[in-house]
N, C-alpha and C. Protein backbone atom coordinates (compact mmCIF):
# COMPACT_ATOMS: atom_id res chain seq x y z
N UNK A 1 122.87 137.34 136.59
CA UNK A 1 123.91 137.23 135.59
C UNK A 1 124.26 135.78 135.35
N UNK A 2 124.15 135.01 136.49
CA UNK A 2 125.06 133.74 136.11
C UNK A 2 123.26 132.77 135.67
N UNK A 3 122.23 133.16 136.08
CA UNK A 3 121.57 132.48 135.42
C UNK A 3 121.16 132.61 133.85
N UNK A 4 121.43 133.74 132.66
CA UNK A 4 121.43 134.29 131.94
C UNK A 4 122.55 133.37 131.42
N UNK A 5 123.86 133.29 131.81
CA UNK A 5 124.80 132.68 131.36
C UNK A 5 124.25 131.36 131.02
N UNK A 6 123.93 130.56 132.39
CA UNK A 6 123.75 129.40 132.00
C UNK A 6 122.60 128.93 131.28
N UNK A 7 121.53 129.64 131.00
CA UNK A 7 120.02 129.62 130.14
C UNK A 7 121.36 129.63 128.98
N UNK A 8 122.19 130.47 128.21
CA UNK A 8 122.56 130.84 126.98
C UNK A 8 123.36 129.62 127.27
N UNK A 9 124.15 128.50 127.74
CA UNK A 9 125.25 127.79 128.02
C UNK A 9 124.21 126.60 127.52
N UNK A 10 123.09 126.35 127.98
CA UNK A 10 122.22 125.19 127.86
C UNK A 10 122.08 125.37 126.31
N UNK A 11 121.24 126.54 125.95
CA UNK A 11 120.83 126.61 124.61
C UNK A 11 122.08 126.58 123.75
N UNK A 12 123.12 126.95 124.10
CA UNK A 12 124.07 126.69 122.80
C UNK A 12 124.48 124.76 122.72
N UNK A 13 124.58 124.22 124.28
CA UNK A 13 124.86 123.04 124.33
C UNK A 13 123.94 122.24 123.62
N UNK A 14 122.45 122.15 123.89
CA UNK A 14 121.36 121.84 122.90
C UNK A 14 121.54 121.99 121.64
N UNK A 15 121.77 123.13 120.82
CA UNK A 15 122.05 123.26 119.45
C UNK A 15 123.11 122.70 118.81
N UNK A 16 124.29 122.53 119.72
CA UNK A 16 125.39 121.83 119.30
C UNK A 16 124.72 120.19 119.17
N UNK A 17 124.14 119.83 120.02
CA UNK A 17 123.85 118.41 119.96
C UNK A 17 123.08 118.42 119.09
N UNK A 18 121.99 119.10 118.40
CA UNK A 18 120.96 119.18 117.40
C UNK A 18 121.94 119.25 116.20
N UNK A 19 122.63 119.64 116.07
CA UNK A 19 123.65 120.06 114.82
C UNK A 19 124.16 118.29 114.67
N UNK A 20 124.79 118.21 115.58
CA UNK A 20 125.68 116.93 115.73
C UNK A 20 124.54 115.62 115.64
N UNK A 21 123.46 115.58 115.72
CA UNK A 21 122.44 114.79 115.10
C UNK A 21 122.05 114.47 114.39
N UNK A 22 122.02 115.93 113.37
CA UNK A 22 122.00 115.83 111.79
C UNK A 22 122.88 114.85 111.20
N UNK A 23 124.00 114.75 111.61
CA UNK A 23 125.28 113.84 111.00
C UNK A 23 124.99 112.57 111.65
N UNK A 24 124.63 112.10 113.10
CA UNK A 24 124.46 110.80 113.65
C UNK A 24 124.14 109.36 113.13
N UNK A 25 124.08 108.79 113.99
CA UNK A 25 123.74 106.96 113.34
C UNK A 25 122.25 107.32 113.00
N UNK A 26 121.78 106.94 111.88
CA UNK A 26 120.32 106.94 111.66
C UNK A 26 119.81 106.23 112.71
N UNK A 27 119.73 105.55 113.62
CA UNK A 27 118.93 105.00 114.52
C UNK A 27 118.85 105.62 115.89
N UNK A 28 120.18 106.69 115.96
CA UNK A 28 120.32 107.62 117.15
C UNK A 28 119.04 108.77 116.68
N UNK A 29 119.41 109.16 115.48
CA UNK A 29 118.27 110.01 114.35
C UNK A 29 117.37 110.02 114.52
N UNK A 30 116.35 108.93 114.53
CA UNK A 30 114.68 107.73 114.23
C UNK A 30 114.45 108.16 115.61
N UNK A 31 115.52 107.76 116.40
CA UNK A 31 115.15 108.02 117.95
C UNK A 31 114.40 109.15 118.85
N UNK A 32 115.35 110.55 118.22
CA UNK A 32 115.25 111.73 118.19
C UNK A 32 113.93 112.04 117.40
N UNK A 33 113.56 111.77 115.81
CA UNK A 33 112.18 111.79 115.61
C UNK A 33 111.26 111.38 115.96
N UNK A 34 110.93 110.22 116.96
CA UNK A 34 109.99 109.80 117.13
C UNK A 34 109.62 110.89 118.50
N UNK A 35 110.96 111.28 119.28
CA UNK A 35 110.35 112.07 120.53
C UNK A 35 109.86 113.70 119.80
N UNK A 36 110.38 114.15 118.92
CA UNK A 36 109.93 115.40 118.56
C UNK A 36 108.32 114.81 117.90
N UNK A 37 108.16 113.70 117.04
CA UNK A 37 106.77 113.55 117.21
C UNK A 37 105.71 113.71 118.18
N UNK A 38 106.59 112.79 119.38
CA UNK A 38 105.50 112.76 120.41
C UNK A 38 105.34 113.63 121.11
N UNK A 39 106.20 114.89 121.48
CA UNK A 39 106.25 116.00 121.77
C UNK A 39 105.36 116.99 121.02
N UNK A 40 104.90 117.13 119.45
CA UNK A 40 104.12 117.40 118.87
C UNK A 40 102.88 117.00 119.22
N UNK A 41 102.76 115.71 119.39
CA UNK A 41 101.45 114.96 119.92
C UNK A 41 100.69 115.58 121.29
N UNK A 42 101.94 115.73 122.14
CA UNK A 42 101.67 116.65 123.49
C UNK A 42 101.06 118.09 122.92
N UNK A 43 101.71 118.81 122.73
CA UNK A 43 101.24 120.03 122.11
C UNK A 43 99.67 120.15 121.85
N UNK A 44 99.87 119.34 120.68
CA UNK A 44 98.04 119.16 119.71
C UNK A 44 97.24 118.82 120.95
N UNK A 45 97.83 117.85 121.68
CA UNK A 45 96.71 117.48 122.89
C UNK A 45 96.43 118.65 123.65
N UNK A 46 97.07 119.35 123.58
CA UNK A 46 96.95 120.85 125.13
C UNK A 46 96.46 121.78 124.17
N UNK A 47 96.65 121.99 122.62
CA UNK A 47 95.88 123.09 122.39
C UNK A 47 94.13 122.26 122.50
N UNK A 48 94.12 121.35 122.13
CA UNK A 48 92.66 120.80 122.68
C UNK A 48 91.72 121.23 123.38
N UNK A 49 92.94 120.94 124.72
CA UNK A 49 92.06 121.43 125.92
C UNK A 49 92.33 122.25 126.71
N UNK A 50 93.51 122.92 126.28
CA UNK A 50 93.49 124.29 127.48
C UNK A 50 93.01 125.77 126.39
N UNK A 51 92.34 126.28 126.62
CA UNK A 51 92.01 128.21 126.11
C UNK A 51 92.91 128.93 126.53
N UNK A 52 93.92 128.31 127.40
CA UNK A 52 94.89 129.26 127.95
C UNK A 52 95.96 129.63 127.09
N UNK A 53 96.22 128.05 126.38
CA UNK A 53 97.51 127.68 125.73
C UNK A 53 96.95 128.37 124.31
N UNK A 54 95.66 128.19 123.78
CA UNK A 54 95.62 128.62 122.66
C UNK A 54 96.00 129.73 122.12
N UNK A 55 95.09 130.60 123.40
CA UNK A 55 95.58 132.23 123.51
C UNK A 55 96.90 132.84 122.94
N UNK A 56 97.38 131.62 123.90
CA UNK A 56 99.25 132.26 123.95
C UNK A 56 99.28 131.90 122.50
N UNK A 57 99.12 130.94 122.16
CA UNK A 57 99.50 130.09 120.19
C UNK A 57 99.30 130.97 119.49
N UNK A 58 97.61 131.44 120.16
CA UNK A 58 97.55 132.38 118.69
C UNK A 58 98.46 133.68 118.94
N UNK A 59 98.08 134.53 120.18
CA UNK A 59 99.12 135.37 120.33
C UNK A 59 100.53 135.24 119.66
N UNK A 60 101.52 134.81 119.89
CA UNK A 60 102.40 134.17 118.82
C UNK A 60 102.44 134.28 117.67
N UNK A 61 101.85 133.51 117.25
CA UNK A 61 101.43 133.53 115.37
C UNK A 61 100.79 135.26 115.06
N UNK A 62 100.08 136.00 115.84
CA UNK A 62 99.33 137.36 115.43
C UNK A 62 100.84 137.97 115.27
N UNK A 63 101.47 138.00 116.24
CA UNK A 63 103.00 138.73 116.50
C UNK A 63 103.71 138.73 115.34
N UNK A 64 104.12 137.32 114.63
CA UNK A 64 104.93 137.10 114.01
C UNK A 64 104.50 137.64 112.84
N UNK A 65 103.08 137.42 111.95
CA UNK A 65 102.71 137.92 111.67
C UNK A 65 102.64 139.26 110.64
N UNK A 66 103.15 139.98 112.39
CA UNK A 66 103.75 141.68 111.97
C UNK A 66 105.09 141.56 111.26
N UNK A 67 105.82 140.89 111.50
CA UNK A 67 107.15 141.31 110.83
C UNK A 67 107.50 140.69 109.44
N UNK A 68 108.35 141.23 108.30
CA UNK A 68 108.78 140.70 106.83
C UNK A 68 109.14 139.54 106.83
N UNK A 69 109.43 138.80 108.20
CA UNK A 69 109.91 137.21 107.60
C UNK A 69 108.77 136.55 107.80
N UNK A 70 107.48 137.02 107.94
CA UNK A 70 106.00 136.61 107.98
C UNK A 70 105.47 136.12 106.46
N UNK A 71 106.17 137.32 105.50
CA UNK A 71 106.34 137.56 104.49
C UNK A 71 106.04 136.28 102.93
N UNK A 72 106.55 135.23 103.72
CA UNK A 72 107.09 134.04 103.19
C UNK A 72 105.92 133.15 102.88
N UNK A 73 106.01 133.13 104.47
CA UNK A 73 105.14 132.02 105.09
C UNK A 73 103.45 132.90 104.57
N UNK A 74 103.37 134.05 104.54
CA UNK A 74 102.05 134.50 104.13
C UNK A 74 101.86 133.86 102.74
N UNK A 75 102.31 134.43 101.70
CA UNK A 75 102.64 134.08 100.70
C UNK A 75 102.32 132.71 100.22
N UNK A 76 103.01 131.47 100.89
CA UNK A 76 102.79 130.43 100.94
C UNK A 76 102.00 130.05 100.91
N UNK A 77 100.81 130.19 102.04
CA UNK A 77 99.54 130.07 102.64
C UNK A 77 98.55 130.34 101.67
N UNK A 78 98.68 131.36 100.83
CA UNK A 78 97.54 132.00 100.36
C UNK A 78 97.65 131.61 98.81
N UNK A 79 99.15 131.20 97.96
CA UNK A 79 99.04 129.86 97.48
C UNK A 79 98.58 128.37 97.50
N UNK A 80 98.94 128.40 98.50
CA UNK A 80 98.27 126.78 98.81
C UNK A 80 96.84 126.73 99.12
N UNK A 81 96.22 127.71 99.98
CA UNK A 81 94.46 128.16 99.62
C UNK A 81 94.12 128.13 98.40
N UNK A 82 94.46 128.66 97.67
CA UNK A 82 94.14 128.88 95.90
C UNK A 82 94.52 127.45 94.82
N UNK A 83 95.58 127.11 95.37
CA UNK A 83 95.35 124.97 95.07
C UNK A 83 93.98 124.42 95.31
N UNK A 84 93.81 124.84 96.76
CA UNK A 84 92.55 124.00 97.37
C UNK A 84 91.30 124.18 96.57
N UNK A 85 91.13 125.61 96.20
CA UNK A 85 89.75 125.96 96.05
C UNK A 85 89.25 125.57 94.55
């Protein structure tokens, strides 16, 4: 119970600070983007090289997929294919 609490206590504290960022000094801002870049950078590097991680990625994406707010993002996709071609 009390770890449940505090997993939900972190994630609301996180979002509050993500919220409160949006409004920040642009250079507190720049700061914050450059680590969600490089954090992206991490990512791309591990789907690289692990089959483990991919699995799970794609797993994920198959999931989501299934449900109407997939909907969108399908949609999207299969516009922007039809630009390309």
């Amino acid at each position: 119970m009390f770890e449940k609490f505090t997993t939900e206590l972190s994630a609301k504290i996180a979002l509050d600070n993500l919220n409160e960022l949006k409004e920040s000094d642009p250079e507190e801002y720049n700061k914050t983007v450059k680590a969600f870049i490089a954090a992206t950078e991490v990512g791309i590097k591990i789907l690289k090289e692990s089959p483990e991680f991919r699995q799970a990625f794609a797993e994920i994406h198959a999931e989501f997929l299934k449900y109407p707010e997939a909907k969108k993002v399908i949609k999207k996709a299969q516009e922007t294919n039809e630009e390309f071609q």
